[in-house]
Structure formats: C-alpha cells, structure tokens
C-alpha atoms as a PDB file:
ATOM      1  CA  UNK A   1      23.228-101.334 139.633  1.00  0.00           C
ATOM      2  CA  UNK A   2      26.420-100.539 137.252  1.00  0.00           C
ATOM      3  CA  UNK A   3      27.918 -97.189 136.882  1.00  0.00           C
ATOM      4  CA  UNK A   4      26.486 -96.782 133.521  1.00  0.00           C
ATOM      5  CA  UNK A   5      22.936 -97.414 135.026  1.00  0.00           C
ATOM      6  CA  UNK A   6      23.341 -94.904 137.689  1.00  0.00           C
ATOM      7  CA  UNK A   7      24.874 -92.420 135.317  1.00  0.00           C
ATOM      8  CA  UNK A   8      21.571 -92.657 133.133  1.00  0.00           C
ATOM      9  CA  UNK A   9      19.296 -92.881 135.800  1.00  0.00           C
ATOM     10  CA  UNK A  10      20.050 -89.251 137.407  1.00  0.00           C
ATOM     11  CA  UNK A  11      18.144 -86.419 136.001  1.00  0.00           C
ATOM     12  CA  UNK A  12      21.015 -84.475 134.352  1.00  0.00           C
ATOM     13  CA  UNK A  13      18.802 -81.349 133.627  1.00  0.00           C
ATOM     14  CA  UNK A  14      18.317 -81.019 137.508  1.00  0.00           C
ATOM     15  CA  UNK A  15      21.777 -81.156 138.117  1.00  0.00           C
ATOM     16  CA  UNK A  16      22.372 -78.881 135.758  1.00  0.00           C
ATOM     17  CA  UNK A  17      19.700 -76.402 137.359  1.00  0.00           C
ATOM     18  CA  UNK A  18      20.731 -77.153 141.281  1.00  0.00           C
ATOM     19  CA  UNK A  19      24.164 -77.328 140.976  1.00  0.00           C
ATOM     20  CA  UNK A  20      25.893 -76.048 137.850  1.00  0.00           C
ATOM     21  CA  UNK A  21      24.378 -72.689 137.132  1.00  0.00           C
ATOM     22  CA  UNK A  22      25.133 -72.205 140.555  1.00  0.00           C
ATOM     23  CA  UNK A  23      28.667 -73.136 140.103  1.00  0.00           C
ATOM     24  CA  UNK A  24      29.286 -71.283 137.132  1.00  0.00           C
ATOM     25  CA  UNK A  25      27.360 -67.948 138.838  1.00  0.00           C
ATOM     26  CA  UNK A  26      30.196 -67.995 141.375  1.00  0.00           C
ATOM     27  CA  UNK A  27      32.796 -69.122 139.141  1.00  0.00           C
ATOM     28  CA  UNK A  28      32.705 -66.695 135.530  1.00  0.00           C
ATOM     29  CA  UNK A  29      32.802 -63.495 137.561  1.00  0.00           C
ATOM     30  CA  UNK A  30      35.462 -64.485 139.946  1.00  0.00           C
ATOM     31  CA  UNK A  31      37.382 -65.445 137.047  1.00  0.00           C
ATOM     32  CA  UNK A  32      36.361 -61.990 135.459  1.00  0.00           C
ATOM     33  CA  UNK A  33      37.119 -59.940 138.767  1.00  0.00           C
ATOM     34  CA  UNK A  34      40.831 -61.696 138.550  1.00  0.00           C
ATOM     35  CA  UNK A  35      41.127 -60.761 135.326  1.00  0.00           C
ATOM     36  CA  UNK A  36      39.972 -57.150 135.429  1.00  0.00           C
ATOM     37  CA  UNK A  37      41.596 -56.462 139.112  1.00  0.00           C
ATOM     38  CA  UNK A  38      45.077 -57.691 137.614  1.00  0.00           C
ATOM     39  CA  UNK A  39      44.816 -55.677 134.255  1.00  0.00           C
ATOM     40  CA  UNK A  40      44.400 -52.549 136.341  1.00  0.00           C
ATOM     41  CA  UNK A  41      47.834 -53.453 138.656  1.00  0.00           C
ATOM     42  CA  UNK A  42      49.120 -53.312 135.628  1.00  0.00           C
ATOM     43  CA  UNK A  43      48.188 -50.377 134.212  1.00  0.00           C
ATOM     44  CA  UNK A  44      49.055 -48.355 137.596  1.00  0.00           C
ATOM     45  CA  UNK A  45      52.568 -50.185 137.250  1.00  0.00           C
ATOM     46  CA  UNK A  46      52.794 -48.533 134.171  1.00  0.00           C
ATOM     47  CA  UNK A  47      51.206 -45.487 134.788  1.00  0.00           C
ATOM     48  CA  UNK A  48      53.819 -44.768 138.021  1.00  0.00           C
ATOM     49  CA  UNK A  49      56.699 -45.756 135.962  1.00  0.00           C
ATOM     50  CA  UNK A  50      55.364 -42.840 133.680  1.00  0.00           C
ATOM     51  CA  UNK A  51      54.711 -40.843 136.072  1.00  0.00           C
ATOM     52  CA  UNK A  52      58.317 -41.281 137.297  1.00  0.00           C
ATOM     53  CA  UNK A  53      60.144 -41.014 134.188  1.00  0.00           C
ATOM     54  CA  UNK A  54      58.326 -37.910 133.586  1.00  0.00           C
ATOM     55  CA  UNK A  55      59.328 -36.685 137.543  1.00  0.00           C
ATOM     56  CA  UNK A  56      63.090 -37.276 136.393  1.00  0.00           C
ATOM     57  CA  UNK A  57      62.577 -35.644 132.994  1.00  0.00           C
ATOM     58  CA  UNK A  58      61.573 -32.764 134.029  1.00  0.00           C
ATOM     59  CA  UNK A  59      64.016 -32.612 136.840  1.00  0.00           C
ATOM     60  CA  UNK A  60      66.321 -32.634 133.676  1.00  0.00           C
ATOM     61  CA  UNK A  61      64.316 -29.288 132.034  1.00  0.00           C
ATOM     62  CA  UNK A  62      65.086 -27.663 135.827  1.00  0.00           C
ATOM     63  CA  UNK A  63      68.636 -28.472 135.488  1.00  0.00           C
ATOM     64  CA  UNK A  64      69.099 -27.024 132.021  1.00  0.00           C
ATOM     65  CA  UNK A  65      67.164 -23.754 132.918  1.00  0.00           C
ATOM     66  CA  UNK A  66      70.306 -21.945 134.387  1.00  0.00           C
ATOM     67  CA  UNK A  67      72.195 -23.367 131.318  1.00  0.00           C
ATOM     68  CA  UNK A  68      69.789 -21.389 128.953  1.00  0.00           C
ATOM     69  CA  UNK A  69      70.269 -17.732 130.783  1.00  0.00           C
ATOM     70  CA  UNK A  70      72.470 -15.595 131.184  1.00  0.00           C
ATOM     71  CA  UNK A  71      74.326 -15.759 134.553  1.00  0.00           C
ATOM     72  CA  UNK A  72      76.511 -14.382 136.863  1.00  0.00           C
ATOM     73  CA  UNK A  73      80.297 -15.481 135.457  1.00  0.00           C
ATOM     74  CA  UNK A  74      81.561 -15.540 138.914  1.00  0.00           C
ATOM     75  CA  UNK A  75      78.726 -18.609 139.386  1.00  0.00           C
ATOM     76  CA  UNK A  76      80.675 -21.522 139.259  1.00  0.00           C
ATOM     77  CA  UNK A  77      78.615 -23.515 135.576  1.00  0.00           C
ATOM     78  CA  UNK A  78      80.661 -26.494 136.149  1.00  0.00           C
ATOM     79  CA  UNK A  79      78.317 -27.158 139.379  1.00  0.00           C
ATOM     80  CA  UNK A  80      75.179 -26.767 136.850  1.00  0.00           C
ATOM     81  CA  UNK A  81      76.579 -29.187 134.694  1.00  0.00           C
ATOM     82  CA  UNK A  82      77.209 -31.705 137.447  1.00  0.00           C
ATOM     83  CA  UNK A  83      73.857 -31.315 138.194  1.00  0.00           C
ATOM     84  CA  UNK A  84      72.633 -31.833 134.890  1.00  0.00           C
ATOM     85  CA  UNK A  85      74.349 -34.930 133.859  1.00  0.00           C
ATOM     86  CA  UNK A  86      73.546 -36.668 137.783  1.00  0.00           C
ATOM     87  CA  UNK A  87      70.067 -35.688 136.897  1.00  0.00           C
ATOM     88  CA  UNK A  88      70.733 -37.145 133.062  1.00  0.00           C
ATOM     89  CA  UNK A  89      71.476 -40.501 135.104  1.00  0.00           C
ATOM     90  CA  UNK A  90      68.601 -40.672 136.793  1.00  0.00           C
ATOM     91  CA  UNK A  91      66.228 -40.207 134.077  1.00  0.00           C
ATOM     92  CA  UNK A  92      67.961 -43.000 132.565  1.00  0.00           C
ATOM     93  CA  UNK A  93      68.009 -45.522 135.326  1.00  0.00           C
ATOM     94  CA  UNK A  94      64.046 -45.005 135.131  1.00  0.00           C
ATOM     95  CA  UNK A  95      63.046 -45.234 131.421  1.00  0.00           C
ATOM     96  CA  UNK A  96      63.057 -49.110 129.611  1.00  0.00           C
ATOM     97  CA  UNK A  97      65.534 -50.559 127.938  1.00  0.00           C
ATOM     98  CA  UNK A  98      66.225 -49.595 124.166  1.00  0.00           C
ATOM     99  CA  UNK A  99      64.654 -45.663 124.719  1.00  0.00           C
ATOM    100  CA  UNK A 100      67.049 -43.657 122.951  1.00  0.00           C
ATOM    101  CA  UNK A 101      65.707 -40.339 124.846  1.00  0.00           C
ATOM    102  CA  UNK A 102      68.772 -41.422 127.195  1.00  0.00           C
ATOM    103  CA  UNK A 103      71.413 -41.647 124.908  1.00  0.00           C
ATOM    104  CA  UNK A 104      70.617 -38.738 123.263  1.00  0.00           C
ATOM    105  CA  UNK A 105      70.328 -36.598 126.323  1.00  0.00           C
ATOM    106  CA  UNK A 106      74.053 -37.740 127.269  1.00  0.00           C
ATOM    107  CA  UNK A 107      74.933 -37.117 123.751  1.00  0.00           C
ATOM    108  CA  UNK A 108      73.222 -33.523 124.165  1.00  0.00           C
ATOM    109  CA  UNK A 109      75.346 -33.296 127.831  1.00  0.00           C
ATOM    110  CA  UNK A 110      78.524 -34.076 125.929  1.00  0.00           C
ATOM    111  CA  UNK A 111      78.052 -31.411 123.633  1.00  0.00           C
ATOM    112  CA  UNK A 112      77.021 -28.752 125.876  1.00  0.00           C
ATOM    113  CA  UNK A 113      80.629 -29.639 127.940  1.00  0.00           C
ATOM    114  CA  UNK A 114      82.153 -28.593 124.764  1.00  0.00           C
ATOM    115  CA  UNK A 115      80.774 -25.873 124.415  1.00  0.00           C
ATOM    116  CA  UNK A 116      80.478 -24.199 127.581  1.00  0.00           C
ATOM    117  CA  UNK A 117      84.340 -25.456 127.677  1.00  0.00           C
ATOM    118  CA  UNK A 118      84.871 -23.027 124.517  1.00  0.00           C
ATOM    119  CA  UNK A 119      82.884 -20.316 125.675  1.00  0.00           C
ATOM    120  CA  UNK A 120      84.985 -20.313 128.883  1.00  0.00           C
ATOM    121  CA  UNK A 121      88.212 -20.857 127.155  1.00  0.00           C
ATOM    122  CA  UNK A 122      86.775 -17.132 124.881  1.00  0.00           C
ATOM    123  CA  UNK A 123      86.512 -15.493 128.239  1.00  0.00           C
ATOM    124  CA  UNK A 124      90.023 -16.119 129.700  1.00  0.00           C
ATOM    125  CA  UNK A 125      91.397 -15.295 125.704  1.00  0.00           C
ATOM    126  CA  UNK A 126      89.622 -11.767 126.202  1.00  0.00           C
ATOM    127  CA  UNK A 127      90.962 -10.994 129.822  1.00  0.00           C
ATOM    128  CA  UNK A 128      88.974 -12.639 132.004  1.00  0.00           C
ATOM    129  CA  UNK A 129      85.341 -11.316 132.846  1.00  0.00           C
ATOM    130  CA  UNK A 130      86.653  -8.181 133.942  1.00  0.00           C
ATOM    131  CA  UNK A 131      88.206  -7.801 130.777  1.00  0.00           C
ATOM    132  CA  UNK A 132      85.222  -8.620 128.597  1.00  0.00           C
ATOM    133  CA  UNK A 133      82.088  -6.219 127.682  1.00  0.00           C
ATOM    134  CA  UNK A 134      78.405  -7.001 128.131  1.00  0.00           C
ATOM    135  CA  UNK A 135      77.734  -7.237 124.420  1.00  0.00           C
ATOM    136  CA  UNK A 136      81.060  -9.458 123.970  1.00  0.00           C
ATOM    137  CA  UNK A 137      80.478 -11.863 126.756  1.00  0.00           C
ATOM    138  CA  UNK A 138      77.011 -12.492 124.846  1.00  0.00           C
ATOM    139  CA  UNK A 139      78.468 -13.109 122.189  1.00  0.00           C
ATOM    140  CA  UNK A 140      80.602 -15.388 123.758  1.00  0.00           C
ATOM    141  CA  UNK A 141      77.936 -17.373 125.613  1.00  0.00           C
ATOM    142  CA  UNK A 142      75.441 -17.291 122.989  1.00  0.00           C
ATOM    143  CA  UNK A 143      76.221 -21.063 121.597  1.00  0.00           C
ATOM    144  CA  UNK A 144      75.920 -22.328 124.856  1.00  0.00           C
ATOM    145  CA  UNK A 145      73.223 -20.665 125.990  1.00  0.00           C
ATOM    146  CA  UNK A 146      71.119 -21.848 122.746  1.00  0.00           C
ATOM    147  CA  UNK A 147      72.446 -25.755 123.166  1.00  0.00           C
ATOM    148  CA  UNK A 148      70.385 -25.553 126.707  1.00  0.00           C
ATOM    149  CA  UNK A 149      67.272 -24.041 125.360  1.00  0.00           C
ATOM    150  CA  UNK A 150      66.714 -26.447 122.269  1.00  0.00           C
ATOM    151  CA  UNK A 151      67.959 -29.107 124.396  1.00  0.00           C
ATOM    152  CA  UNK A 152      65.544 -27.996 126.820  1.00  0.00           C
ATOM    153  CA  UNK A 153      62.940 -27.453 123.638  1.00  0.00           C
ATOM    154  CA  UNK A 154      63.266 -30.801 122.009  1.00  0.00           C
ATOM    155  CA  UNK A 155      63.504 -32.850 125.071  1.00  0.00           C
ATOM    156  CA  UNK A 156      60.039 -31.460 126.792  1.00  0.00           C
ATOM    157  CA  UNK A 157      58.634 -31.867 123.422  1.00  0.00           C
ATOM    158  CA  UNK A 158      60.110 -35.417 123.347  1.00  0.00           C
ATOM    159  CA  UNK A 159      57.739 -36.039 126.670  1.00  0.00           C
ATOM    160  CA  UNK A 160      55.102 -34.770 125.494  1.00  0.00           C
ATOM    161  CA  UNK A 161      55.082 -36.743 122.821  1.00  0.00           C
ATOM    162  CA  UNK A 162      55.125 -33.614 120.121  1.00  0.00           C
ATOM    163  CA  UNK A 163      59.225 -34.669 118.858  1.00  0.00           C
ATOM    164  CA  UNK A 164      59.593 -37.847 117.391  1.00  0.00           C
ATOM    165  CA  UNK A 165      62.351 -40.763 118.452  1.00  0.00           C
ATOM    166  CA  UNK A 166      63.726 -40.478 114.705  1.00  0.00           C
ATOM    167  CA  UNK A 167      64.000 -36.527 115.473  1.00  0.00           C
ATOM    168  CA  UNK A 168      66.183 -37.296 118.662  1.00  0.00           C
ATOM    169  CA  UNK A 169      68.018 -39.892 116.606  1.00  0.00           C
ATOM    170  CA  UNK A 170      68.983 -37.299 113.736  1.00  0.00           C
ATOM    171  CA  UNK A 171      70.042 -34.932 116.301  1.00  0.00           C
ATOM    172  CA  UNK A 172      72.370 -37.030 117.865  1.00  0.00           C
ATOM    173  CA  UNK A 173      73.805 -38.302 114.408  1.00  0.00           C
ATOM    174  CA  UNK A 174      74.463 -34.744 114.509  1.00  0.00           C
ATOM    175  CA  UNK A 175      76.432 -34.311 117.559  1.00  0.00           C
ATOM    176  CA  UNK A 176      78.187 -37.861 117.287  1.00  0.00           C
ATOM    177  CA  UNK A 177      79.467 -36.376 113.804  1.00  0.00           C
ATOM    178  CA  UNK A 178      80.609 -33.101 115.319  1.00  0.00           C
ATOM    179  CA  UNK A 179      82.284 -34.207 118.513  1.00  0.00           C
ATOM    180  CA  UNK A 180      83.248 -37.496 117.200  1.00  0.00           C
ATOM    181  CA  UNK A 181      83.878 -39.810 120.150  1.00  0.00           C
ATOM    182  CA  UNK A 182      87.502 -40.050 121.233  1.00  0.00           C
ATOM    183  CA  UNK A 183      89.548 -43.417 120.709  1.00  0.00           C
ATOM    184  CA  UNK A 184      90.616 -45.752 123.282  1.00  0.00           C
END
C-alpha cells in the first residue's frame, strides 16, 4: 500500500470528528484567553502610568497652592518655588515623550521666578515689609499671586481633560514672547 492509498483509505470525516474539533476546542480559546489576558496587562500598564502622572500632577497643584495666597513675608517663597519646580521634574520624568504639558509647566515656573523676583525686588524698594502697608504689599503680590492660581487653573483643567494642548501651547507662546529666553 502507497501513501496515496493510505491517505484515501482513512475516513477523513472521523478524523475530523475524533480528533480535530477536539483540537481546535482546546486550541481557539487558549489563543483567545492569550489574547484577551495580554490586552488587559496592557491596559493596567497604561492605566498606572495615568494614574501616576496624575499622582505627580497634582503634587504640582499642592505645590502651587501657597504660591496662590497670601503669606507670611517672613516665609522664605524661594523654598516654595524649589518645591514647585522639583515637583515640575517629576511630573515630567512620568508623562511620554512629545506631551507639551511639561514644557509648558517649566515655561509657567520660569515666569512665576520672574515675577515673584519683581514682587520681592517692590518690597525691598518700599522699605522692606516693615515698611510696606497691607493694602500695598497686595498690591505688590497680586501678579504673582494670580500666575499661581491660573497656573494652578489651566493645568488641573489640562488633566482633566477640560484645557486643550493648543491652549497650553498659546500660553506658552505667550510667556516665551514675554521673558524671551536668554542667549548663550
């Protein structure tokens, strides 16, 4: 008997019943189960990775908070603003690649230097906070104190999705056209 006899004489439609519906039983949802049990690793990768940018960004909304109210002068803010940007650098070492959301919040930190530089440079022209009133030193710290809470405003609405990239974008046009970076 030749291959070719053999081949013909077996009764494919029993093999087919006895051992390849078996076969494929065993075999389509195993391959379904890897498929399904790897699609949800990945979607808990990504869901921690949110979970974690959103941990550091709002870490970032803490840090701004004292930036936003009106303090104590003898409170050292160059402390706060340590904090800020070492919180500013962790948000960033968390999100991907290309998101502007970490530019811009450096560009935002930059600014805020400048002006909580000038409001401080105001207090020391007027005498000092001794020599400054209640109503002046407002005055003084109002520009700073509104940089932290739209800062603070667009950037929790930039996590919750309610502020556009393009709006972070134009804001930082903004800033990079005020405080021009300085030449090397």
């Amino acid at each position: 008997m030749t291959f070719i006899h053999w081949l013909v004489s077996i009764d494919w439609g029993q093999v087919v019943v006895t051992i390849a519906i078996p076969v494929a039983a065993i075999i389509v949802p195993t391959l379904i189960a890897i498929r399904l049990a790897r699609a949800e690793r990945r979607d808990a990768l990504e869901t921690r990775k949110r979970e974690r940018c959103l941990e550091a960004g709002a870490s970032v909304i803490v840090a701004l908070a004292p930036l936003a109210s009106l303090f104590d002068l003898a409170s050292p803010m160059q402390g706060h603003l340590w904090d800020l940007r070492a919180r500013i650098a962790v948000y960033r070492a968390w999100i991907e690649p290309g998101d502007l959301s970490g530019d811009w919040l450096a560009l935002r930190h930059r600014e805020g230097m400048r002006l909580w530089s000038e409001a401080f440079a105001l207090v020391v022209q007027k005498g000092g906070p001794a020599g400054i009133d209640y109503d002046s030193l407002l005055g003084v710290l109002q520009p700073a104190h509104e940089w932290a809470a739209s800062m603070t405003e667009l950037f929790s609405g930039w996590l919750s999705g309610n502020v556009t990239t393009e709006a972070l974008r134009v804001d930082g046009a903004r800033i990079m056209e005020r405080y021009p970076q300085p030449e090397s």
